[in-house]
N, C-alpha and C. Protein backbone atom coordinates (compact mmCIF):
# COMPACT_ATOMS: atom_id res chain seq x y z
N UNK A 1 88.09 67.78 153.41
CA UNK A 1 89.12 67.89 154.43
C UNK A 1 88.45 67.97 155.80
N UNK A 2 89.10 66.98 156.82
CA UNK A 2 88.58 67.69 158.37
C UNK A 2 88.57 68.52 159.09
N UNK A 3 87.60 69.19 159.45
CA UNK A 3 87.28 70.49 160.34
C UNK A 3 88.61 69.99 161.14
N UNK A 4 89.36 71.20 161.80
CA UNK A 4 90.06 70.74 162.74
C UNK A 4 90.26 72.58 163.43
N UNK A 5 90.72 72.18 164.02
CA UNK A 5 91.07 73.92 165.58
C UNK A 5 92.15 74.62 164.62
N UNK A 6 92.23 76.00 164.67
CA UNK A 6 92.42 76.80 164.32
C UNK A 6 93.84 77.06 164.87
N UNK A 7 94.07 76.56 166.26
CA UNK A 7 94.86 76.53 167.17
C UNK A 7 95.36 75.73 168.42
N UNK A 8 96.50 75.98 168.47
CA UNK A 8 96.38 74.48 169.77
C UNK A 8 95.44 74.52 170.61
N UNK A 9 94.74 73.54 171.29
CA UNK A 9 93.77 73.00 172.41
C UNK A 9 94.14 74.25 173.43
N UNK A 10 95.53 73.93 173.84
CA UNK A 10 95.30 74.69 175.09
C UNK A 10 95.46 76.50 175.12
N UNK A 11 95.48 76.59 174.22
CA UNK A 11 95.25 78.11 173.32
C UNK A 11 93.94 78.91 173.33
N UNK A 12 93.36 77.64 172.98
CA UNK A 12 91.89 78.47 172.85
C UNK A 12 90.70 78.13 174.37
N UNK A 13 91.40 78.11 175.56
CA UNK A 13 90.88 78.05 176.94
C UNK A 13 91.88 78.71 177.70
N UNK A 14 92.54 80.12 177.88
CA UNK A 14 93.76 80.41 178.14
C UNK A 14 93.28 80.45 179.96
N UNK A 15 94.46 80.51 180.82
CA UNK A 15 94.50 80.66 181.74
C UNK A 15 95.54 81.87 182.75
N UNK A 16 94.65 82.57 183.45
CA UNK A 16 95.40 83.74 183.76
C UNK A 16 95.19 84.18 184.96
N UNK A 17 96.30 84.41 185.86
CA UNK A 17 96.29 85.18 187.25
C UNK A 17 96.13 86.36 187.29
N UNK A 18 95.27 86.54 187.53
CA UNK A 18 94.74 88.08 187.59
C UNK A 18 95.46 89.11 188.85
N UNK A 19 95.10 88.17 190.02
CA UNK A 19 95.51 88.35 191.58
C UNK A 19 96.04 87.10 191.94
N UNK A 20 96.70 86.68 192.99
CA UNK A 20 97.25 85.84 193.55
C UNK A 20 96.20 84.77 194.10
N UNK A 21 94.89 85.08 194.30
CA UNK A 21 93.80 84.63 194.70
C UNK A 21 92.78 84.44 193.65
N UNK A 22 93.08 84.96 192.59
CA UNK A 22 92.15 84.87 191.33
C UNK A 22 92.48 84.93 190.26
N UNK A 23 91.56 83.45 189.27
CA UNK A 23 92.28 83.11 188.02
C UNK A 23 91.01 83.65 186.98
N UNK A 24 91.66 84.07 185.81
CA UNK A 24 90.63 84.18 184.72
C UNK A 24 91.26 83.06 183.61
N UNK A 25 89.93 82.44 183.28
CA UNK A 25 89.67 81.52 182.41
C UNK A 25 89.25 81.78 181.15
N UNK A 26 89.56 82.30 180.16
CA UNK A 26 88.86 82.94 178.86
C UNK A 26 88.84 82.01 177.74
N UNK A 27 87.67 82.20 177.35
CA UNK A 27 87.55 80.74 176.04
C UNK A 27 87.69 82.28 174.81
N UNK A 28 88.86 81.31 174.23
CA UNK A 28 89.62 82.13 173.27
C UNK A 28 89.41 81.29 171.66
N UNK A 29 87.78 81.73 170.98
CA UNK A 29 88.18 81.74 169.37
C UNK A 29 87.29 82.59 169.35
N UNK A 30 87.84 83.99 169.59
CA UNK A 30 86.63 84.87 169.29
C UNK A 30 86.07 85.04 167.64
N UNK A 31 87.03 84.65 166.91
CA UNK A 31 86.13 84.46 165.51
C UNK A 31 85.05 83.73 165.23
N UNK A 32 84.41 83.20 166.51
CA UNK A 32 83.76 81.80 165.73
C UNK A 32 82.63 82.27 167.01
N UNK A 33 83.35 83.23 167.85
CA UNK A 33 82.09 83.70 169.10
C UNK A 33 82.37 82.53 170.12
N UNK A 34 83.63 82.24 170.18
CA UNK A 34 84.02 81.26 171.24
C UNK A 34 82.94 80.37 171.17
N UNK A 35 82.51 79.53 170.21
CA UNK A 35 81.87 78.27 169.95
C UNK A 35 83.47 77.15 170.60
N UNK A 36 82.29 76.46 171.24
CA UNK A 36 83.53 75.02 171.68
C UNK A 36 83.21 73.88 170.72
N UNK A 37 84.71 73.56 170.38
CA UNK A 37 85.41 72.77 169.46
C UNK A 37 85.13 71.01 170.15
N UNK A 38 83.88 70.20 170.37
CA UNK A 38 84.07 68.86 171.37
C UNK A 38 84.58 67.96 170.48
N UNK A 39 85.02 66.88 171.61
CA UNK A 39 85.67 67.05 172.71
C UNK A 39 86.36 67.95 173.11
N UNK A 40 87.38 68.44 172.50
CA UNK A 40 88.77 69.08 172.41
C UNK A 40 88.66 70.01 174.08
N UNK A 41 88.06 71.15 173.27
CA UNK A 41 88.01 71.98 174.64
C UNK A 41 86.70 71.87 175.59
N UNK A 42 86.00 70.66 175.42
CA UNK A 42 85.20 70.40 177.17
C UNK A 42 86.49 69.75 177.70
N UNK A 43 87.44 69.09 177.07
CA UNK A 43 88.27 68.48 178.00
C UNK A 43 89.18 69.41 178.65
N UNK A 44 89.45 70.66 177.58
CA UNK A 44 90.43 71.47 178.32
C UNK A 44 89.93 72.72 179.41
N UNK A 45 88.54 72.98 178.96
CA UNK A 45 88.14 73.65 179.96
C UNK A 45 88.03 72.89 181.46
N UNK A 46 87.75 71.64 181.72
CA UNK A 46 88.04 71.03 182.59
C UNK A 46 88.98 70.88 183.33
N UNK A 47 89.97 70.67 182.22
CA UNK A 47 91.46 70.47 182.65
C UNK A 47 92.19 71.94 183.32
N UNK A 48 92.15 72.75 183.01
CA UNK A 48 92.41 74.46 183.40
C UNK A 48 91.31 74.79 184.60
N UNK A 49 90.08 74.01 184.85
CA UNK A 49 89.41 74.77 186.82
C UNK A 49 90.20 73.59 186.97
N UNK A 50 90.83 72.19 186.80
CA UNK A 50 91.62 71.81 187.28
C UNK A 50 92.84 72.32 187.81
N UNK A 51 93.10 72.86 187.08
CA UNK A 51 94.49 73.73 187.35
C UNK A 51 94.34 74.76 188.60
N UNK A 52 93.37 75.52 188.42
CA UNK A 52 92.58 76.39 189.49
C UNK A 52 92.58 76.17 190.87
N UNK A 53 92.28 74.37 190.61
CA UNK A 53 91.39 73.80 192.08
C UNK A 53 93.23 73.78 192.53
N UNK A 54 93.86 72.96 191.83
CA UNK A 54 95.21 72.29 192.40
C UNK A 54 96.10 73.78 193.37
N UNK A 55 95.68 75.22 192.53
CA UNK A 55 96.13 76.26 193.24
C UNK A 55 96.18 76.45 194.44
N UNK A 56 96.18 76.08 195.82
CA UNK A 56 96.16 76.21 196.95
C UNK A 56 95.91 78.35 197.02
N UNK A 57 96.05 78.85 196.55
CA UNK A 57 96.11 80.29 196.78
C UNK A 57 95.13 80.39 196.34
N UNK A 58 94.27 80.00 195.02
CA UNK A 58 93.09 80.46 193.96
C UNK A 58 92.25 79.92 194.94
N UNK A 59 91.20 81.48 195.00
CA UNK A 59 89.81 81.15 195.63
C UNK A 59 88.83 81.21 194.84
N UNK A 60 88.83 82.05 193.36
CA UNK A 60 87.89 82.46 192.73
C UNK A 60 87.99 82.40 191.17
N UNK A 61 87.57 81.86 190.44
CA UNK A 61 87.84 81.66 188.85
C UNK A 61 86.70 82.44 188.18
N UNK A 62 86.90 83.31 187.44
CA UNK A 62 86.42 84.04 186.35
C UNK A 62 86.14 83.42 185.10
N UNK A 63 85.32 82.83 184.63
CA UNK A 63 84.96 82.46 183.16
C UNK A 63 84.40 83.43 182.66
N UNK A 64 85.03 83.43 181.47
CA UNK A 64 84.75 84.81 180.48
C UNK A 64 84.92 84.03 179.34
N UNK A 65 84.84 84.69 177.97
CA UNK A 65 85.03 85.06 176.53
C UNK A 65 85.76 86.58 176.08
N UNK A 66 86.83 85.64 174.98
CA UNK A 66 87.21 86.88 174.31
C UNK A 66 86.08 87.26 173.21
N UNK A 67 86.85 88.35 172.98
CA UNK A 67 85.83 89.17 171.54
C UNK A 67 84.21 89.25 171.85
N UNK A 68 83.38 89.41 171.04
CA UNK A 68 82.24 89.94 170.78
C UNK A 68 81.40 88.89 171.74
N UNK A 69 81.39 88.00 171.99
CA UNK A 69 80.80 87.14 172.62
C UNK A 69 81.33 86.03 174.00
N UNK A 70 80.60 85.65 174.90
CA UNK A 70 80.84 84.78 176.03
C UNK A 70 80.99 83.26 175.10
N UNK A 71 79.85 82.77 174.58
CA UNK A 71 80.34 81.79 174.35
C UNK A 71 78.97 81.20 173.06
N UNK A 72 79.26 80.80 172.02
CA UNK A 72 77.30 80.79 171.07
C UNK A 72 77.54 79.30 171.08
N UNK A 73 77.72 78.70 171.74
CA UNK A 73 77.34 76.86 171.68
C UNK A 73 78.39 75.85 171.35
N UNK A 74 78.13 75.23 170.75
CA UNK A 74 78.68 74.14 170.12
C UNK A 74 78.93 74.37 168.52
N UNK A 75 80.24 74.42 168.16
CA UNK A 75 80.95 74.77 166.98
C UNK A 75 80.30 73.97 165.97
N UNK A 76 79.28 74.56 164.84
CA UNK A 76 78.25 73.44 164.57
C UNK A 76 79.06 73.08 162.79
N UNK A 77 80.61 73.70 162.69
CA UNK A 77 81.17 73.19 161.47
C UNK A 77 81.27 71.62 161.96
N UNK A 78 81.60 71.13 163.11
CA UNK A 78 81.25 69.73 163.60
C UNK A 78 80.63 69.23 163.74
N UNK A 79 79.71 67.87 162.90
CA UNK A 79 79.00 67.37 163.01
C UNK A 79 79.09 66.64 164.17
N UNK A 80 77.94 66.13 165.04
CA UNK A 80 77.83 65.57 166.21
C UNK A 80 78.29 64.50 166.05
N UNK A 81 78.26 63.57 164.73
CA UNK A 81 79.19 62.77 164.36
C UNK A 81 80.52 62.64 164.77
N UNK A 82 81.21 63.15 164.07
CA UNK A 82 82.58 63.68 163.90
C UNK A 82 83.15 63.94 165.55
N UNK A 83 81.84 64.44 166.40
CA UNK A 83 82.64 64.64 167.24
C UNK A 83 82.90 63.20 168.04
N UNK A 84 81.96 62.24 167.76
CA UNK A 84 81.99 61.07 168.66
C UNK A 84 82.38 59.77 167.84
N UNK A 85 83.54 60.58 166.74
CA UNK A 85 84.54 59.53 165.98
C UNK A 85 84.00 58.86 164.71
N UNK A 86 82.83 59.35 164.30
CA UNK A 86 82.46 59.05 163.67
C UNK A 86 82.71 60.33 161.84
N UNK A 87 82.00 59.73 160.68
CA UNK A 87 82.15 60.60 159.54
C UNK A 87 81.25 60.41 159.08
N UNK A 88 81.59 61.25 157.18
CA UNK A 88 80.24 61.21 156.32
C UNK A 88 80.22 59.92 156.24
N UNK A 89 78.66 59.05 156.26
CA UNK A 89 78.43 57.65 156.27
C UNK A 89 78.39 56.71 157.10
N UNK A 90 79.20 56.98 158.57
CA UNK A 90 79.50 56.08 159.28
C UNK A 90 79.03 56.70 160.83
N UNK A 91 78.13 56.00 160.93
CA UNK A 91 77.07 56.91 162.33
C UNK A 91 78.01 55.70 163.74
N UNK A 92 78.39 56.37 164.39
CA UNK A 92 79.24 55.91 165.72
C UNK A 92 77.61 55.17 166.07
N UNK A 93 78.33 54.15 166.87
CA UNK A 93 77.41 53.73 167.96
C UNK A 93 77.05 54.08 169.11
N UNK A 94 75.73 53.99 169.50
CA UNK A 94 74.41 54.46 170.56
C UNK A 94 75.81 53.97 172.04
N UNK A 95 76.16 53.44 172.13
CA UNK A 95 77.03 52.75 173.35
C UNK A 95 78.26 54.49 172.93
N UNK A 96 78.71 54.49 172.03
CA UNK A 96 79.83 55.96 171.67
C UNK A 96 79.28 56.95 172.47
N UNK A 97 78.10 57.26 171.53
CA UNK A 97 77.79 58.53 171.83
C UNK A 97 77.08 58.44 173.31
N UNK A 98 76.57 57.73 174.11
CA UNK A 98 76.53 57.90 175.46
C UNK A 98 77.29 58.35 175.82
N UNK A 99 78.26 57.25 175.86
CA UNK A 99 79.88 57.78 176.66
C UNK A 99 80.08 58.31 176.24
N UNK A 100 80.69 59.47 175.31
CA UNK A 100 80.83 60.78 175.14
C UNK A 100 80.26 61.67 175.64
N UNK A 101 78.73 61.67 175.72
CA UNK A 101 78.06 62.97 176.11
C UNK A 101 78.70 62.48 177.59
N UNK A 102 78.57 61.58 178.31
CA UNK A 102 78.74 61.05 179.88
C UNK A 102 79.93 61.68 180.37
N UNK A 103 80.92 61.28 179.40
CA UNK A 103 82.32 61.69 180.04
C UNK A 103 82.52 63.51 179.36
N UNK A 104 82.68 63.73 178.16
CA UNK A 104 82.54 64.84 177.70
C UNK A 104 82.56 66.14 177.88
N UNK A 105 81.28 66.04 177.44
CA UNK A 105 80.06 67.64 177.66
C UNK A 105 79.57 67.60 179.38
N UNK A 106 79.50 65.66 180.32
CA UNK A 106 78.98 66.21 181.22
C UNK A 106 79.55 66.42 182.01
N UNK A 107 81.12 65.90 181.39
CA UNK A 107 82.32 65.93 182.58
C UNK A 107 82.58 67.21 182.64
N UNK A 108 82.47 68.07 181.78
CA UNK A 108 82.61 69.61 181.93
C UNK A 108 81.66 70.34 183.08
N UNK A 109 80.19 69.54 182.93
CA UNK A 109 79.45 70.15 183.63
C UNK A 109 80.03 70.22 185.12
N UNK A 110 80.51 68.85 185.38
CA UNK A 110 80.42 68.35 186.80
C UNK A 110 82.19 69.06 187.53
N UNK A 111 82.50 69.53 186.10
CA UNK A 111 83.75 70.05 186.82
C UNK A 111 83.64 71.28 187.11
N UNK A 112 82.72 72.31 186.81
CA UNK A 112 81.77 73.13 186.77
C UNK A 112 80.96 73.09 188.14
N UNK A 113 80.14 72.31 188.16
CA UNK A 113 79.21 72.26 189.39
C UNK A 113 79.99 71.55 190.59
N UNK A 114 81.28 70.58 190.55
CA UNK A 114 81.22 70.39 191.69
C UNK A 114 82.94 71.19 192.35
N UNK A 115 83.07 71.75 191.42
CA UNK A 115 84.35 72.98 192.09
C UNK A 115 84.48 73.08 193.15
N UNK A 116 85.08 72.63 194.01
CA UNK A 116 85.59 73.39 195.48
C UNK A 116 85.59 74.84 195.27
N UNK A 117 85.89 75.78 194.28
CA UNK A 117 86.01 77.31 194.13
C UNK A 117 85.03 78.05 193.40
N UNK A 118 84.65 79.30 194.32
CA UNK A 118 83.78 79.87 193.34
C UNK A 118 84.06 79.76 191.91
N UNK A 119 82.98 80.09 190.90
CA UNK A 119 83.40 80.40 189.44
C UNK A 119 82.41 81.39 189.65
N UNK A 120 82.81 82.44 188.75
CA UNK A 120 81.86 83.25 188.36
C UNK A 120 81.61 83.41 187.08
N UNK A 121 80.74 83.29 186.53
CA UNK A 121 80.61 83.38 184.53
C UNK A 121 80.67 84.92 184.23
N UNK A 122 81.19 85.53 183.64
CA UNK A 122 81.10 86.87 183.06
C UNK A 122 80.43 86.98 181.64
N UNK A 123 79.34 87.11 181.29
CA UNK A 123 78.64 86.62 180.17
C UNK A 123 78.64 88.20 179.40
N UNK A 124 78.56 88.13 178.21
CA UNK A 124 78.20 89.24 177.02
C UNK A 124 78.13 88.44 176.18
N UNK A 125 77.93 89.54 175.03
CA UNK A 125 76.95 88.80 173.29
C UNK A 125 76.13 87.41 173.69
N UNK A 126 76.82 86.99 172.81
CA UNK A 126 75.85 85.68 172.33
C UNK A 126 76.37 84.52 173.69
N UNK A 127 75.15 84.03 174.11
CA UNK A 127 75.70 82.99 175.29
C UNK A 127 74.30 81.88 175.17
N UNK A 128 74.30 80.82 174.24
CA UNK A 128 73.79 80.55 174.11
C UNK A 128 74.12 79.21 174.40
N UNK A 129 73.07 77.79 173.66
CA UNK A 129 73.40 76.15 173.73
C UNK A 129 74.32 75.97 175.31
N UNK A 130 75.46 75.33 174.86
CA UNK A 130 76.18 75.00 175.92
C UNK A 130 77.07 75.97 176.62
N UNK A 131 76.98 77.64 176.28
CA UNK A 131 77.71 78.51 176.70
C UNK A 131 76.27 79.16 177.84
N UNK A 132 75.19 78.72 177.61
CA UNK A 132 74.13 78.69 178.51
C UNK A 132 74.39 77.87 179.83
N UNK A 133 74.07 76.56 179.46
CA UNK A 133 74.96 75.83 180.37
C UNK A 133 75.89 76.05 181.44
N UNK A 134 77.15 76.33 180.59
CA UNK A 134 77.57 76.45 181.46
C UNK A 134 77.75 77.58 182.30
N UNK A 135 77.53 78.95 182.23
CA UNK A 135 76.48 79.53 182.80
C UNK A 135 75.85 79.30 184.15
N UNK A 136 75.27 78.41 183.76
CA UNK A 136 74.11 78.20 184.64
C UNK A 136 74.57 76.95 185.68
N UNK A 137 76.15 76.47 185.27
CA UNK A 137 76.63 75.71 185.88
C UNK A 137 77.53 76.18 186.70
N UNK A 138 77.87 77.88 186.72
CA UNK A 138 78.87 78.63 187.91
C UNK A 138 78.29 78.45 188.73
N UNK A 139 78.27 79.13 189.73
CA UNK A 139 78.47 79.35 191.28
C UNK A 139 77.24 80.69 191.13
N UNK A 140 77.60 81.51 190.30
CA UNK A 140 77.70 83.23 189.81
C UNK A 140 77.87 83.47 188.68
N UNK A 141 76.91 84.61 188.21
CA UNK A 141 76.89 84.88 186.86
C UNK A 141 76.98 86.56 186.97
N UNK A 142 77.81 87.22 185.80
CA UNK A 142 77.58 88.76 185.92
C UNK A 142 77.60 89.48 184.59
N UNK A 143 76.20 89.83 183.80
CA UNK A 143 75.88 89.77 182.42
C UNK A 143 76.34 91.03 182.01
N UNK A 144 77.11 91.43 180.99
CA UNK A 144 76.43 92.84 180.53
C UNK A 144 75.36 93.21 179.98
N UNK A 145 75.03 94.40 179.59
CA UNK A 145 74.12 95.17 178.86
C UNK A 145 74.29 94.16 177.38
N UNK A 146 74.62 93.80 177.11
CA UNK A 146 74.79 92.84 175.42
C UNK A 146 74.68 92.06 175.88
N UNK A 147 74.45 91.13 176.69
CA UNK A 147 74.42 89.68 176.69
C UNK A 147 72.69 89.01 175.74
N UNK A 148 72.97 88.31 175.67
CA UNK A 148 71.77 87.32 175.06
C UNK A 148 71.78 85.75 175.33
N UNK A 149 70.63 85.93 175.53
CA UNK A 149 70.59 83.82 176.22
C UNK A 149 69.68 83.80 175.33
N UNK A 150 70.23 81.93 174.73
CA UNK A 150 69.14 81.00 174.34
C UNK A 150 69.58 79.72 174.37
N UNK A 151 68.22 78.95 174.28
CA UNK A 151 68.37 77.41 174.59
C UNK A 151 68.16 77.20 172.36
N UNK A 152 69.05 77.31 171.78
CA UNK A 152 68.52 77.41 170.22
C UNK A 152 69.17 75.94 170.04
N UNK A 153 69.63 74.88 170.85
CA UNK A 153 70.34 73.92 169.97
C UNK A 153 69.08 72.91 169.59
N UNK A 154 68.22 73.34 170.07
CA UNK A 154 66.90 72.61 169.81
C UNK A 154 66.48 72.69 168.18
N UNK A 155 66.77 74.08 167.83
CA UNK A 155 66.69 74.09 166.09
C UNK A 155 67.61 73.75 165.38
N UNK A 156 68.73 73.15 165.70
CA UNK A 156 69.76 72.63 164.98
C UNK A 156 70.03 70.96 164.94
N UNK A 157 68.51 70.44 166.11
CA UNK A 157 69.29 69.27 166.03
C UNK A 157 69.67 68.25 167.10
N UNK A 158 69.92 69.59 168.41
CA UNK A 158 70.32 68.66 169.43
C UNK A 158 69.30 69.39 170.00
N UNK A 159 69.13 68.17 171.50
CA UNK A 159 68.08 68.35 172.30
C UNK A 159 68.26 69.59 172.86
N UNK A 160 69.39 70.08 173.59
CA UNK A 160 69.31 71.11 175.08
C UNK A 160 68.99 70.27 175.67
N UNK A 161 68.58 69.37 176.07
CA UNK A 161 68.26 68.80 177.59
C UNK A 161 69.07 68.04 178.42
N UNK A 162 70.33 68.07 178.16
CA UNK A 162 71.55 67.27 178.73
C UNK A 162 70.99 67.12 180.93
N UNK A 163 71.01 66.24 180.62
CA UNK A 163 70.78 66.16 182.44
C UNK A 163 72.13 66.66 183.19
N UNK A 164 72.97 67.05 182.86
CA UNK A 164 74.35 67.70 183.21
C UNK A 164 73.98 68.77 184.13
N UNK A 165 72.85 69.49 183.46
CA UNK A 165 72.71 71.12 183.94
C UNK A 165 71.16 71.26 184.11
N UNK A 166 70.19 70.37 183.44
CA UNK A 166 68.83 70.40 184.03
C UNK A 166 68.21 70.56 185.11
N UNK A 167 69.21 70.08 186.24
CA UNK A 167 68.10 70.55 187.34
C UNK A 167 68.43 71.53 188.41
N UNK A 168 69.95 72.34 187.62
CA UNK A 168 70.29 73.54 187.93
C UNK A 168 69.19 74.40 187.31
N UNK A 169 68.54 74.00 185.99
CA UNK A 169 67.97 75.15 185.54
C UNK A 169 67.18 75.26 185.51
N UNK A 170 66.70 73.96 186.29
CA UNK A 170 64.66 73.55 186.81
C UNK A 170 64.63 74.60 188.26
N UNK A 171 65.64 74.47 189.20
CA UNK A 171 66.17 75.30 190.21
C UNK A 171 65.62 76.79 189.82
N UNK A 172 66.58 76.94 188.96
CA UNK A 172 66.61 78.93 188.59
C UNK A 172 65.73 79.39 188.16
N UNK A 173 64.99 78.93 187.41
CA UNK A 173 63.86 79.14 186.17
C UNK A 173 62.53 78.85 186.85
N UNK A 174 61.91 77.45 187.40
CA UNK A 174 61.28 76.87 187.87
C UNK A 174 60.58 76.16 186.88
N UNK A 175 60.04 75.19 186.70
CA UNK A 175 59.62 74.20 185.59
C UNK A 175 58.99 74.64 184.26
N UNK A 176 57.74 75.47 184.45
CA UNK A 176 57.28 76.01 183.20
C UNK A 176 57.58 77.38 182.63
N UNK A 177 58.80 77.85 182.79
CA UNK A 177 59.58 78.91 182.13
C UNK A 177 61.01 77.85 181.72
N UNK A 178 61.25 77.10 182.41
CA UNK A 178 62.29 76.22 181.75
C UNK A 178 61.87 75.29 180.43
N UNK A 179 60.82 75.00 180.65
CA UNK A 179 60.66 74.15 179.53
C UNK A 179 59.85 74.92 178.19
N UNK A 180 59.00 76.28 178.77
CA UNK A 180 58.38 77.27 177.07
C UNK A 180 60.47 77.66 176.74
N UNK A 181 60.85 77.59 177.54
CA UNK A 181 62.47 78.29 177.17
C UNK A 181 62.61 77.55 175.82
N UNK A 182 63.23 75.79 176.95
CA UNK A 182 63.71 75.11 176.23
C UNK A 182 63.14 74.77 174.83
N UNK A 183 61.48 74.77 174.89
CA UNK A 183 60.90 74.49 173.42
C UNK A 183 60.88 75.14 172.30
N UNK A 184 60.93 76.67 173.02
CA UNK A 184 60.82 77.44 171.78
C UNK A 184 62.18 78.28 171.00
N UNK A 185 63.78 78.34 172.05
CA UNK A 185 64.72 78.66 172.02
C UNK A 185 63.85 79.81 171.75
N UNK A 186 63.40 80.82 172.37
CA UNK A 186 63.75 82.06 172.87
C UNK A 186 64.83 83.02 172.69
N UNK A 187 65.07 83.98 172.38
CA UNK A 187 66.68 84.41 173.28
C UNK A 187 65.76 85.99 173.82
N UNK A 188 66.84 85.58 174.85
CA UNK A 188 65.99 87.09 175.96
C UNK A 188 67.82 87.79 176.39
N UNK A 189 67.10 88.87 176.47
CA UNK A 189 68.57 90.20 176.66
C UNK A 189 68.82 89.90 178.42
N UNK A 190 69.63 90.86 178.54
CA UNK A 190 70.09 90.46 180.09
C UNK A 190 68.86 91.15 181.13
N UNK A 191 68.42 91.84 180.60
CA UNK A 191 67.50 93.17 181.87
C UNK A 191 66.38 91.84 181.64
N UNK A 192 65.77 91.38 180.85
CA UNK A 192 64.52 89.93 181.13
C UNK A 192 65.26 88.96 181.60
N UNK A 193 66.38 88.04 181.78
CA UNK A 193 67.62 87.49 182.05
C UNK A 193 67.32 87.62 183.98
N UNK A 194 67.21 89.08 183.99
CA UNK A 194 67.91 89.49 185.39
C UNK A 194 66.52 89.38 186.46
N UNK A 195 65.02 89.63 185.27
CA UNK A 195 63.97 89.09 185.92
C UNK A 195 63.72 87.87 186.23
């Protein structure tokens, strides 16, 4: 049977006025540690700082996670396959999966990085793969005492190196702490995080 969402699309990226001036954005499957479901919800997280930007009042968007965690990657009951239309046996084509990651995962980034409005990431537990990312694709980040970063999609398979968010994190990091990161998926707590 096909993996499929637990819940409607726009369910599990909820959107909320906090203040008249500020929206919270919460990626909602905390059973799964708010792993994103792709396409599904890079499109809807997009679609919701869309919503944000269109606010004429909203100055400031909050990305968070419900439950135990900010966000642990990419929902890996989905094969990378599967996500780019493909199944067991039938490998999508090199021309697919470009355009997917292109429009996708990087259209998330870029809706992310090129926001007219602050975002601020509110990170705890597990914030890893593409919940790293994006991350590192706010404006602002504000960790708790539990948070944990890693670049781990490297042991599962996928690169981490999406040019989406690379040279935000060549920026932050500076080249050779970005790349022992990226090679060895690491995970470091927030107080090494904050160094």
């Amino acid at each position: 049977e096909k993996y499929a969402l637990e819940k409607p699309v726009d369910e599990t990226v909820l959107y909320e006025k906090l203040q008249k001036d500020i929206v919270a954005l919460t990626l909602n499957r905390p059973q799964v540690h708010n792993a994103l479901f792709p396409p599904d919800q890079f499109n809807e997280v997009s679609r919701k700082i869309a919503m944000a930007v269109d606010d004429d009042d909203v100055k400031v968007i909050i990305l968070r996670g419900a439950g135990k965690s900010f966000c642990s990657g990419d929902d890996l009951h989905l094969a990378p396959y599967d996500t780019y239309g493909g199944a067991p046996g039938t490998r999508p084509s090199q021309r697919v999966r470009v355009k997917a990651v292109h429009t996708w995962l990087n259209g998330m980034y870029r809706s992310l990085l090129y926001c007219p409005k602050t975002i601020i990431c509110q990170a705890h537990g597990w914030t890893i793969g593409v919940g790293l990312a994006i991350l590192m694709c706010c404006d602002m980040a504000i960790a708790g005492e539990s948070a944990k970063f890693s670049m781990r999609q490297q042991r599962v398979g996928f690169s981490g190196l999406s040019m989406g968010w690379q040279f935000i994190q060549l920026s932050t990091l500076g080249y050779k702490r970005m790349r022992e990161w990226q090679l060895t998926g690491t995970m470091i707590e927030a107080k090494k995080a904050l160094e």
